[in-house]
Protein backbone atom coordinates (compact mmCIF):
# COMPACT_ATOMS: atom_id res chain seq x y z
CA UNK A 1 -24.75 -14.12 -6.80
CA UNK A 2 -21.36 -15.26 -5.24
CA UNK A 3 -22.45 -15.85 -1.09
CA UNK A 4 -19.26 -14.31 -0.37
CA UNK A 5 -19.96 -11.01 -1.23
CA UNK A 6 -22.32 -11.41 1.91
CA UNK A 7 -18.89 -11.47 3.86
CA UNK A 8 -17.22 -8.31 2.35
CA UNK A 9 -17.62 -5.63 5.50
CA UNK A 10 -18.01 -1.50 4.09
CA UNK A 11 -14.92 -0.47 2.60
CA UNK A 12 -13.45 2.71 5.44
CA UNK A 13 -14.49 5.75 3.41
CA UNK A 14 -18.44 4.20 3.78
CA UNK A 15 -17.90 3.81 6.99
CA UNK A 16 -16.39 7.10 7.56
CA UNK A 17 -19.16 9.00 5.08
CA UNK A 18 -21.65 7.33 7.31
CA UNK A 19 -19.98 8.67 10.38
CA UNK A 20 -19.90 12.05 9.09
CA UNK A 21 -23.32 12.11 7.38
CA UNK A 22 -24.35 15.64 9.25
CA UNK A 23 -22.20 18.31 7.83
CA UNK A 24 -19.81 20.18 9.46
CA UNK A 25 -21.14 23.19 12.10
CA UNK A 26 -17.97 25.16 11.06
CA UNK A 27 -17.46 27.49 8.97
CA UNK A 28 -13.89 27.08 8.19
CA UNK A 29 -12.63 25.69 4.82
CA UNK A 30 -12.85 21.63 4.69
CA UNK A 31 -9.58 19.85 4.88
CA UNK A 32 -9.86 16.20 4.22
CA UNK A 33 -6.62 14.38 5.83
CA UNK A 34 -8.55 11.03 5.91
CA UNK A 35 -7.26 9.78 2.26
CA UNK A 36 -4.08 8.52 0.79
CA UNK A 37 -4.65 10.34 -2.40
CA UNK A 38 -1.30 12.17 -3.04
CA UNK A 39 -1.97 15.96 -4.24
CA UNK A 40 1.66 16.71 -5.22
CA UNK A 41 1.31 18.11 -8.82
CA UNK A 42 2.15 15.69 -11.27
CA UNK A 43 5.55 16.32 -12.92
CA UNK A 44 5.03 17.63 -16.50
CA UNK A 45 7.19 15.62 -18.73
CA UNK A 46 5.08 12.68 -17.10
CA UNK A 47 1.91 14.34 -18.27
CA UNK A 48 3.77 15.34 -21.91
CA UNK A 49 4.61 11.82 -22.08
CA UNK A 50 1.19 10.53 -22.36
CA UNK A 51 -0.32 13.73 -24.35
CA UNK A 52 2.29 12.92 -26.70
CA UNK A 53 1.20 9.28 -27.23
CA UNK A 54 -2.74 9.55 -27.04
CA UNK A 55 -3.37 10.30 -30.16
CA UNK A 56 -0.88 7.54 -31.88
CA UNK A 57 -1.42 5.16 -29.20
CA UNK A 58 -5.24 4.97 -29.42
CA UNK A 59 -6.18 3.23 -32.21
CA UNK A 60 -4.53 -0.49 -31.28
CA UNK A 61 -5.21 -3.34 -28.57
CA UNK A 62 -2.37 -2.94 -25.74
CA UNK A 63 -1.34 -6.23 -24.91
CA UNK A 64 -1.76 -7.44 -21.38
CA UNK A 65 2.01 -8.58 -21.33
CA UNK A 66 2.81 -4.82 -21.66
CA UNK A 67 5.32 -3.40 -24.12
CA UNK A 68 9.00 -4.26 -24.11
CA UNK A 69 10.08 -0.54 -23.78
CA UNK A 70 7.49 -0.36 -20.16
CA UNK A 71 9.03 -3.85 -19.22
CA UNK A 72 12.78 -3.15 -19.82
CA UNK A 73 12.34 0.40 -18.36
CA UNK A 74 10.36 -1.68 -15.06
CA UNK A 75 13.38 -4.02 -14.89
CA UNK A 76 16.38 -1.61 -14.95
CA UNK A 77 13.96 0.38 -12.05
CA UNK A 78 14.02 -2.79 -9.54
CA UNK A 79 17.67 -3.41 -10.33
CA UNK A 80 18.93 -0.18 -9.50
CA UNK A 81 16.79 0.45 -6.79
CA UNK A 82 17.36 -3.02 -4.89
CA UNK A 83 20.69 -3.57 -5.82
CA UNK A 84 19.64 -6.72 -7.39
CA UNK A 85 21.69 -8.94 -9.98
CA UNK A 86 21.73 -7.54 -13.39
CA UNK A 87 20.90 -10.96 -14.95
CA UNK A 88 18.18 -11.74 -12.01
CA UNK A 89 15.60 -10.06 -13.34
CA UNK A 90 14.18 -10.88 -17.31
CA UNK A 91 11.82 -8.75 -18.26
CA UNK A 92 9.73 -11.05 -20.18
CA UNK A 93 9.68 -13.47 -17.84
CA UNK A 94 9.71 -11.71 -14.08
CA UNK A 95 7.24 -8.39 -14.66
CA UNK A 96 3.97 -7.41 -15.42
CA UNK A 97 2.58 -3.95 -15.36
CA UNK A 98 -0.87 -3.63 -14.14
CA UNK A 99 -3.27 -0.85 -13.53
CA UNK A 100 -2.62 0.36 -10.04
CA UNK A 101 -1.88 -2.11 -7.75
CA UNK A 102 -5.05 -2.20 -6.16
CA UNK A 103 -6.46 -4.40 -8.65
CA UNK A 104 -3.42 -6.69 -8.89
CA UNK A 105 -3.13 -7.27 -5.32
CA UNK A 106 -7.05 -8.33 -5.38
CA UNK A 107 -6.39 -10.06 -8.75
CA UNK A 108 -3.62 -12.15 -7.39
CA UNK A 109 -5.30 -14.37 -4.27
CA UNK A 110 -8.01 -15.42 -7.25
CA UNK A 111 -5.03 -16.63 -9.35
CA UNK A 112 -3.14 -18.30 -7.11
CA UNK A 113 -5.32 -19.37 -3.78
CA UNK A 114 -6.45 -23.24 -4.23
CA UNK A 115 -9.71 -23.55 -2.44
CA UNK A 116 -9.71 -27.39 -2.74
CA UNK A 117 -7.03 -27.38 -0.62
CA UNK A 118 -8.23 -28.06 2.97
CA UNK A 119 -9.47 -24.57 5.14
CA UNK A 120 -7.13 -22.00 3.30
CA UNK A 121 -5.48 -19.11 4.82
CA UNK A 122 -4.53 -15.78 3.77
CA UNK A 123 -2.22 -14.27 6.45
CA UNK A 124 -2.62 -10.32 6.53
CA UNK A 125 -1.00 -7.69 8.94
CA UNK A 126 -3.65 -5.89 11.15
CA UNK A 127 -4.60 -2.65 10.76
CA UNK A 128 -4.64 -3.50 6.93
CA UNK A 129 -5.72 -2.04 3.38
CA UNK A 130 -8.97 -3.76 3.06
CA UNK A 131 -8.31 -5.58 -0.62
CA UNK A 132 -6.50 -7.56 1.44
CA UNK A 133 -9.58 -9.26 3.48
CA UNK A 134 -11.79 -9.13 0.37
CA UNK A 135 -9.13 -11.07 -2.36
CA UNK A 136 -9.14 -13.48 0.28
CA UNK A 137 -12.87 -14.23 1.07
CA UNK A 138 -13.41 -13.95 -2.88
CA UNK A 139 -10.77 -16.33 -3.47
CA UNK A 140 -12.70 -18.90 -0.95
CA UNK A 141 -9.53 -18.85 1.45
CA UNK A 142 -10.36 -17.37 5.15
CA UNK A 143 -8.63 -13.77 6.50
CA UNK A 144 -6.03 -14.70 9.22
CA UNK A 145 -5.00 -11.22 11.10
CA UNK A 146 -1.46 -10.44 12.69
CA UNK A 147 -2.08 -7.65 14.85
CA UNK A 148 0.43 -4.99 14.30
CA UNK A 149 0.69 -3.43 17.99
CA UNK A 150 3.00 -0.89 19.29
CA UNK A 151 4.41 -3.42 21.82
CA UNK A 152 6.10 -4.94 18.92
CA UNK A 153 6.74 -1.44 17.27
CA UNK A 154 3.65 -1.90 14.75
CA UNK A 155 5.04 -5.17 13.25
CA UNK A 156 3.33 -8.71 13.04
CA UNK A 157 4.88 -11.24 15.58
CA UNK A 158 5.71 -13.55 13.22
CA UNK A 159 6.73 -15.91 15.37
CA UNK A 160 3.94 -16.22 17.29
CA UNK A 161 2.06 -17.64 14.51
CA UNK A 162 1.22 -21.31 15.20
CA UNK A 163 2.50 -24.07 13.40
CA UNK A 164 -0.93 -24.95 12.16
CA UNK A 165 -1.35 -21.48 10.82
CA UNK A 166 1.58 -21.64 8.78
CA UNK A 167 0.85 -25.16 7.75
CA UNK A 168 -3.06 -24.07 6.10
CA UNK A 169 -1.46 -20.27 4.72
CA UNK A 170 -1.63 -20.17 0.72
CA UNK A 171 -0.61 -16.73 1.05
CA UNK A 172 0.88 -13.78 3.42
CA UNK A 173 0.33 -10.32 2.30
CA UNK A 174 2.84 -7.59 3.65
CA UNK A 175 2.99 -4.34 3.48
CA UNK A 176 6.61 -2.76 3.96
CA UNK A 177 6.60 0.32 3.97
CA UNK A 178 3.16 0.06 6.45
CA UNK A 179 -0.23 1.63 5.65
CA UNK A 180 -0.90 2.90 8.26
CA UNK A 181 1.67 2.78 10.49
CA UNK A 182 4.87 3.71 7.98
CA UNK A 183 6.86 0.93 9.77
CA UNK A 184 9.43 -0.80 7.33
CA UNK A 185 10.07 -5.00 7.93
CA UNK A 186 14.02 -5.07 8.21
CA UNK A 187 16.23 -7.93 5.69
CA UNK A 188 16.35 -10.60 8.80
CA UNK A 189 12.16 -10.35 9.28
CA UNK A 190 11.89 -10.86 5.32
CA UNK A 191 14.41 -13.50 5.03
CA UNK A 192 12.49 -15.01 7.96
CA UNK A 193 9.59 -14.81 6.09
CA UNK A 194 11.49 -16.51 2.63
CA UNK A 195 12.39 -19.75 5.03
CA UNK A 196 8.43 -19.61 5.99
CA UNK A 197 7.24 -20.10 2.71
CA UNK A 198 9.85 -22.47 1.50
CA UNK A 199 9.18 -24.82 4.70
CA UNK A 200 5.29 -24.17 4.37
CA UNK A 201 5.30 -24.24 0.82
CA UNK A 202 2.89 -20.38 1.08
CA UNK A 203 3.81 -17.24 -1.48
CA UNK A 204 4.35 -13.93 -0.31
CA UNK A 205 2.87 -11.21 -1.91
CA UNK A 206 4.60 -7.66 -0.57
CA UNK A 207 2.55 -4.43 -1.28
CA UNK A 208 5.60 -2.02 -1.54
CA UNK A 209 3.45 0.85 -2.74
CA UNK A 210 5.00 3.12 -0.36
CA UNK A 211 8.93 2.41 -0.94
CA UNK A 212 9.82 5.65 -1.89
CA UNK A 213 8.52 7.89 0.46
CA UNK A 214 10.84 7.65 3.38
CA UNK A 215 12.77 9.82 5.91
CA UNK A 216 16.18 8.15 5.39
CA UNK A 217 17.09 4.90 4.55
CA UNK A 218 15.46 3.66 1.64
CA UNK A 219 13.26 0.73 2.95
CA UNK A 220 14.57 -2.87 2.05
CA UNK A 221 12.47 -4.74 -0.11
CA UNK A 222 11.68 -8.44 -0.88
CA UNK A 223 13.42 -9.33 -3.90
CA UNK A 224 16.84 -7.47 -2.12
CA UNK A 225 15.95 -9.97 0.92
CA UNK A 226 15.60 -12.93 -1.97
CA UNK A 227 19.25 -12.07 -3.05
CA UNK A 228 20.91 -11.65 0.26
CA UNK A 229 19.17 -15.27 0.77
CA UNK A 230 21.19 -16.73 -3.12
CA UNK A 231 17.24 -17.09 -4.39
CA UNK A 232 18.17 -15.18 -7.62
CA UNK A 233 15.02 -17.07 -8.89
CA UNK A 234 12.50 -14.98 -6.14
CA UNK A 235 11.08 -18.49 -5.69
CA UNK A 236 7.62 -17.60 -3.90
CA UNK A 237 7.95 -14.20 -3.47
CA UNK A 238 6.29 -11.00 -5.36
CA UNK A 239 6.05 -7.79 -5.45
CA UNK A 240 3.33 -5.04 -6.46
CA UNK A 241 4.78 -1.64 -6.54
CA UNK A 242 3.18 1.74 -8.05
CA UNK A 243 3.66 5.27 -9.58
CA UNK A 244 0.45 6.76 -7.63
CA UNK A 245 2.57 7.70 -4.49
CA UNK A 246 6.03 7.97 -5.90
CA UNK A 247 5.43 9.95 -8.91
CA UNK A 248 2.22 11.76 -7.52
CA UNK A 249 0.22 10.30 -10.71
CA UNK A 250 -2.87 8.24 -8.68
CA UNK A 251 -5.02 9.02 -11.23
CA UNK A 252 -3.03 7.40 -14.11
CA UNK A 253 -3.48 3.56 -12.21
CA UNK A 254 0.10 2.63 -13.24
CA UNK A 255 2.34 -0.25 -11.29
CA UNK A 256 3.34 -3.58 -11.65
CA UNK A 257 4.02 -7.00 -9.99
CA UNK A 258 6.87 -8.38 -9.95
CA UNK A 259 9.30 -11.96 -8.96
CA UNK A 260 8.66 -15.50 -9.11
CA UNK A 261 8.50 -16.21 -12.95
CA UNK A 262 6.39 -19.92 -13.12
CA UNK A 263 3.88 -17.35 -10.93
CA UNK A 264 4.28 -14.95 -13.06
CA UNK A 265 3.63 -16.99 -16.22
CA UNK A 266 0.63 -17.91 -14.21
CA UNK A 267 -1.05 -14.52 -13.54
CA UNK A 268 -0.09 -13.49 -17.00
CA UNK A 269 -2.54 -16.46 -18.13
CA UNK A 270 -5.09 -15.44 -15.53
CA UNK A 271 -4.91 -11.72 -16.25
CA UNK A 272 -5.31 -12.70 -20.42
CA UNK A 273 -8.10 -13.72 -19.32
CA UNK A 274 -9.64 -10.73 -17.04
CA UNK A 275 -8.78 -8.34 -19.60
CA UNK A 276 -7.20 -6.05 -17.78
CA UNK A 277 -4.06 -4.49 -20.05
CA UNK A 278 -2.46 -0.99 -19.65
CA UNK A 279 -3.39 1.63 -22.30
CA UNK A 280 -0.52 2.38 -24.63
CA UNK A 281 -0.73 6.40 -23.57
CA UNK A 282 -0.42 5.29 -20.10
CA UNK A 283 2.68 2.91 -20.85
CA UNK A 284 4.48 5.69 -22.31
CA UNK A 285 3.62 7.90 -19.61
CA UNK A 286 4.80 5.15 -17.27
CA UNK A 287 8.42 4.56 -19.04
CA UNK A 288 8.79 8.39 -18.25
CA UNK A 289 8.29 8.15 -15.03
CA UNK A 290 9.88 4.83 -13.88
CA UNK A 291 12.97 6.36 -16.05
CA UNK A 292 13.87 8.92 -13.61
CA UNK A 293 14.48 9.79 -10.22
CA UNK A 294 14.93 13.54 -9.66
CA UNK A 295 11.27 14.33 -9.47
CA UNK A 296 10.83 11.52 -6.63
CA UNK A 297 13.66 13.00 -4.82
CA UNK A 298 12.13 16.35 -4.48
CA UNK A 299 8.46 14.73 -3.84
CA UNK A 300 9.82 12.95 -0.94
CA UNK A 301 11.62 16.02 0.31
CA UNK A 302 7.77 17.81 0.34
CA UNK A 303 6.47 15.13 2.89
CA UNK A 304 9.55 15.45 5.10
CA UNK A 305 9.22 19.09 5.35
CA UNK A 306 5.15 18.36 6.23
CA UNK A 307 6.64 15.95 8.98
CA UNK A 308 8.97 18.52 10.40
CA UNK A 309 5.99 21.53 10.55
CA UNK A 310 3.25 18.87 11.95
CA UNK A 311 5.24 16.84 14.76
CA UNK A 312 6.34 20.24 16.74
CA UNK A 313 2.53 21.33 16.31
CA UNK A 314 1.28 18.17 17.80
CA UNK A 315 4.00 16.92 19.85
CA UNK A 316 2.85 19.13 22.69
CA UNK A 317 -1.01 17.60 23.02
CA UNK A 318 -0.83 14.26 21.02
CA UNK A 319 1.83 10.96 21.48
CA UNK A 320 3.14 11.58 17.88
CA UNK A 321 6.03 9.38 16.42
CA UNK A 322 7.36 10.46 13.50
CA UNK A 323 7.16 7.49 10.84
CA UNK A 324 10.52 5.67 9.00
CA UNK A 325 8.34 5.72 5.67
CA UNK A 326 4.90 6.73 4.26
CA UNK A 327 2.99 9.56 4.55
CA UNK A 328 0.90 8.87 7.33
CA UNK A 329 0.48 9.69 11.01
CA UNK A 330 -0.83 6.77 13.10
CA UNK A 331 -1.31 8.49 16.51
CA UNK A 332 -3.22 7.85 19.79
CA UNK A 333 -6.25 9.89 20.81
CA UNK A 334 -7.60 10.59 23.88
CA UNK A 335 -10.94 9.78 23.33
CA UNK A 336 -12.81 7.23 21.43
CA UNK A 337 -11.03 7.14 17.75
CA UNK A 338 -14.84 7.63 16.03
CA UNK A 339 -16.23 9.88 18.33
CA UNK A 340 -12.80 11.73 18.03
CA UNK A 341 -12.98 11.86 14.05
CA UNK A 342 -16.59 12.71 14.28
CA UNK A 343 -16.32 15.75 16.28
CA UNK A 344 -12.81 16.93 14.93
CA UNK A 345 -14.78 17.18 11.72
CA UNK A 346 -18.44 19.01 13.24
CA UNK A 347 -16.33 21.48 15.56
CA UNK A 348 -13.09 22.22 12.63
CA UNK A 349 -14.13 20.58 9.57
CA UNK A 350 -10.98 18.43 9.27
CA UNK A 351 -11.62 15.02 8.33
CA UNK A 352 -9.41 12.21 9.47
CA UNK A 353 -9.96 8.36 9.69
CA UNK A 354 -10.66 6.32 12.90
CA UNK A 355 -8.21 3.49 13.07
CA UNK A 356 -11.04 0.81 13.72
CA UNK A 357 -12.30 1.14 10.01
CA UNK A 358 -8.95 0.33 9.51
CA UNK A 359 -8.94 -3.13 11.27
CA UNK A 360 -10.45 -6.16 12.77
CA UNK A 361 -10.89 -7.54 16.18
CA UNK A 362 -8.37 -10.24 16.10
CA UNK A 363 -7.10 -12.42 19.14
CA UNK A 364 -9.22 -10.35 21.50
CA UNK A 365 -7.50 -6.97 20.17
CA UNK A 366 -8.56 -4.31 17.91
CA UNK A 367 -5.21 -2.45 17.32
CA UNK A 368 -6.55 0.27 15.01
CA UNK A 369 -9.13 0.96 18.33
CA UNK A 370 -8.07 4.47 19.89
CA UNK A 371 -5.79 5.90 16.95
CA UNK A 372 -6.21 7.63 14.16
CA UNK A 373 -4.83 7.91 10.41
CA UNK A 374 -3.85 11.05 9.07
CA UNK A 375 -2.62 11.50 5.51
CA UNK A 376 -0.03 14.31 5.01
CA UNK A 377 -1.05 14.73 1.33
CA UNK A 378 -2.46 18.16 0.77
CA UNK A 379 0.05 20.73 0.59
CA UNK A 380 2.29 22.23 3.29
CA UNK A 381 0.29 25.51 4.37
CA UNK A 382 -2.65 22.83 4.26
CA UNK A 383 -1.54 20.50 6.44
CA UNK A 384 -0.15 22.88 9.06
CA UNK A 385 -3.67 25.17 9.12
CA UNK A 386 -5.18 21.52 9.54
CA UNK A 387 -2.84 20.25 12.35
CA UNK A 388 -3.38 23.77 14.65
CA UNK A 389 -7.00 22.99 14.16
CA UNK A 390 -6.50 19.59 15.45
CA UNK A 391 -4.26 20.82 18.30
CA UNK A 392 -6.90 23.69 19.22
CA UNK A 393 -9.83 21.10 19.26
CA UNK A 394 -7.90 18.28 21.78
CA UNK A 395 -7.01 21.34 23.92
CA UNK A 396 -10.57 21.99 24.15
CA UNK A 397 -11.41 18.54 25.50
């Protein structure tokens, strides 16, 4: 067996299944706020789109490249939505769909981390989505955590990463908009981060999953930073972006990676080999959805109107912020974050996850250590019954 399995910790829903092993002493209905599964329903002429190719679409090989149509439909997506240059992005040469971008972002540090190359480093933000820690370990390269506190409003210090840090990093994974914190890295912080990996010679891989789900500016992305830099070529930089939270289709596993096209041409070779293509029916499904933009207007507009019930319910016993992006609270509590999640769940059968699943001690800190997660994905009337219940059990501390 690979040793470094031996180094991949419990992914957070073990942990938390552990921590809530005894059931629930309430009787009240189970509300489970701890994943970010999205429970919007799933627009129909997304779901007509695949029921309409299944039964053409299943009898050939889909190619791992993707189809043309998914590509094209991809490309005119990122252009529109990033203001990018109309000739700046080839769709044969600068995308690849994948299936979710869960696997891809694992995929990815295998294809490109060089583990003859002296004591490599993958740079992650901390709290962080645990693929993360495990592409890196799998990949032979060693996790390198940049606490996200809220002294620096939940973003990496960049700039208090030594020289010698930069100088061994193969790769930084980002995550703009943040899981779990919703915070969005402005254009100067990702240009920053461009100059980085040009003068360290690193790639930067930037896990935009959440780019759609924002209050009101739409969050600025890496390839936009590459242009406002003249690096119409993305030179180091990628992208990994996904249907699951914008369209409310997790269950379909539909994104893509984009940038960088000699990477590209890379993973495409890597990912021949891992066998790992879209189905057709979930292509065509896929060109539906990338195609418009009404349906992720209005999805959007349900988690702002779950923001606006839950903050006045909490504000008065929790330190609640209300996030730029994401669907996420990330809030202080005012006990232990696991004993907190435990009981929540024994005394109102709400389920939320403890921040420290969510992170590492790193430079003497654990920053997920006294907070919570709380995904605002169920609907509405769900969320608020769920956020009194919270509000009731921290009065009864």
């Amino acid at each position: 067996m690979n040793p470094s399995l031996q180094l991949l910790q419990p992914y957070p829903f073990e942990k938390l299944a552990q921590l809530n092993s005894v059931p629930s002493s309430s009787h009240l209905r189970a509300i489970n706020l701890s994943l970010g599964e999205p429970q919007h329903a799933t627009p129909d002429f997304i779901v007509n789109a695949m029921n309409s190719a299944v039964i053409s679409k299943l009898g050939k090989y889909p190619s791992t490249k993707g189809s043309e149509n998914l590509r094209s439909s991809i490309a005119h997506w990122l252009t529109r939505r990033f203001k990018l240059p109309t000739d700046s992005i080839d769709s044969n040469q600068h995308i690849l769909p994948v299936n979710g971008t869960r696997e891809a972002l694992f995929a990815f540090a295998q294809c490109v981390i060089n583990p003859q190359r002296p004591e490599p480093l993958v740079l992650m933000p901390n709290p962080f989505y645990q693929i993360y820690e495990g592409a890196a370990l799998l990949a032979g390269a060693q996790p390198y955590f940049l606490n996200c506190l809220e002294s620096t409003q939940f973003q990496s210090d960049f700039t208090a990463v030594p020289e010698n840090v930069w100088a061994r990093c193969q790769l930084l994974y980002i995550c703009s908009p943040n899981n779990p914190s919703g915070n969005v890295l402005d254009l100067e912080t990702l240009q920053n981060l461009i100059e980085y990996a040009n003068r360290y010679d690193f790639i930067i891989a930037s896990d935009e999953c959440y780019s759609e789900i924002y209050a009101n500016q739409p969050p600025v992305g890496l390839l936009e930073a590459c242009v406002a830099l003249g690096n119409c070529d993305y030179r180091r930089c990628v992208v990994f972006h996904s249907l699951s939270k914008r369209s409310s289709v997790p269950g379909l596993r539909s994104g893509f990676v984009a940038g960088d096209a000699e990477i590209m041409r890379q993973f495409l070779l890597y990912r021949t080999y891992h066998g790992c293509a879209m189905p057709l029916a979930v292509q065509a499904a896929s060109v539906a959805a990338w195609a418009d933009e009404i349906h992720v207007a209005a999805n959007r507009a349900l988690y702002q109107k779950k923001f606006d019930a839950i903050m006045d319910i909490l504000a008065p016993v929790m330190s609640v912020t209300r996030p730029p992006a994401g669907f996420y609270l990330w809030t202080k509590t005012p006990i232990a974050d696991d004993q907190f999640a435990r009981e929540l769940f024994q005394q109102q059968n709400v389920t939320v996850l403890p921040g420290r699943f969510l992170s590492r001690i790193a430079h003497g800190v654990n920053p997920g250590q006294n907070r919570i997660r709380i995904a605002l994905v169920a609907p509405l009337e769900v969320c608020v019954e769920a956020a009194y219940r919270i509000r009731f059990f921290i009065e009864s501390l």
